[in-house]
Protein backbone atom coordinates (compact mmCIF):
# COMPACT_ATOMS: atom_id res chain seq x y z
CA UNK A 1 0.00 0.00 0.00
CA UNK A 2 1.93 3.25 -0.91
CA UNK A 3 0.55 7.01 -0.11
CA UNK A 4 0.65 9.46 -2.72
CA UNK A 5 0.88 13.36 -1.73
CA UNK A 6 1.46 15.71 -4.26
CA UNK A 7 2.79 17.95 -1.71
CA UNK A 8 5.08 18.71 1.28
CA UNK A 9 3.76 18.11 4.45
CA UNK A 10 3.15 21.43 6.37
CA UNK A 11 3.90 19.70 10.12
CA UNK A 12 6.52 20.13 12.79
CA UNK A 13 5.62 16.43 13.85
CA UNK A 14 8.82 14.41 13.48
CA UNK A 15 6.36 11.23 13.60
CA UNK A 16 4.69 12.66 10.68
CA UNK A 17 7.57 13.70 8.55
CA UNK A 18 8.85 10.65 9.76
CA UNK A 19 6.14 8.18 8.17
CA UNK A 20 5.67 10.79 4.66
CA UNK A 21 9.47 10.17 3.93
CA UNK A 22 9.15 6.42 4.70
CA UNK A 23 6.82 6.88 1.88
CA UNK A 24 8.48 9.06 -0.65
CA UNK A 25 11.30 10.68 -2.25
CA UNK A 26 13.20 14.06 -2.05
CA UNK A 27 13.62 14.28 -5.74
CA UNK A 28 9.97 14.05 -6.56
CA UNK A 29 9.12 17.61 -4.40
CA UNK A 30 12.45 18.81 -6.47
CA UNK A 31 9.80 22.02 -7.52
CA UNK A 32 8.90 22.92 -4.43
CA UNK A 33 12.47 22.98 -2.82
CA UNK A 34 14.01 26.20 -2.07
CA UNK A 35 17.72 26.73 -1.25
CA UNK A 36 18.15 28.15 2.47
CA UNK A 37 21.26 30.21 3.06
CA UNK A 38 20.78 31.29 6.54
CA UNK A 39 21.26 28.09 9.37
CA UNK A 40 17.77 26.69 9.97
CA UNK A 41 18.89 24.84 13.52
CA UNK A 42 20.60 27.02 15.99
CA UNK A 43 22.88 25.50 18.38
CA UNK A 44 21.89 25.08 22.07
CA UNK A 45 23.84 26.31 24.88
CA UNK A 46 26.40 23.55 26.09
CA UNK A 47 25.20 21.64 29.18
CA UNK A 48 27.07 20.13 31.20
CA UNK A 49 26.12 16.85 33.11
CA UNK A 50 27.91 14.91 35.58
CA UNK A 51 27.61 10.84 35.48
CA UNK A 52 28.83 7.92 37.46
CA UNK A 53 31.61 6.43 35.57
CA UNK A 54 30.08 3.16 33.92
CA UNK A 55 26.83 5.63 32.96
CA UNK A 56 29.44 7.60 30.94
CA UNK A 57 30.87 4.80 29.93
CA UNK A 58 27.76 2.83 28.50
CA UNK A 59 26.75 6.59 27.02
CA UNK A 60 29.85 6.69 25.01
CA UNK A 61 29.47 3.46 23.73
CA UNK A 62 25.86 3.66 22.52
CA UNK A 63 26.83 6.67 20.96
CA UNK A 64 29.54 5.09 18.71
């Protein structure tokens, strides 16, 4: 069973853009893209957390 959408989705749900890109492909909306030149995601401000050892440790390694 595959959706059709002759359009972008107009959502800030990451489950929804999730499941519509499951379902299609960038280079069919190629129209409607626009290049962006300024950044789109700012960067948080650092936060620092402090972890018992093998917490760090397990973090690190589910991160690589």
């Amino acid at each position: 069973m595959t959706k059709t959408m002759n359009k972008l989705p107009e959502t800030d749900s990451i489950k929804a853009l999730a499941e519509f890109w499951q379902m299609h492909d960038v280079t069919d909306f190629e129209d409607a893209l626009v290049e962006v030149t300024e950044p789109v995601l700012q960067r948080a401000e650092p936060l620092s957390v402090i972890l018992p050892a093998a917490d760090l440790a397990a973090l690190r390694a589910r991160a690589r």
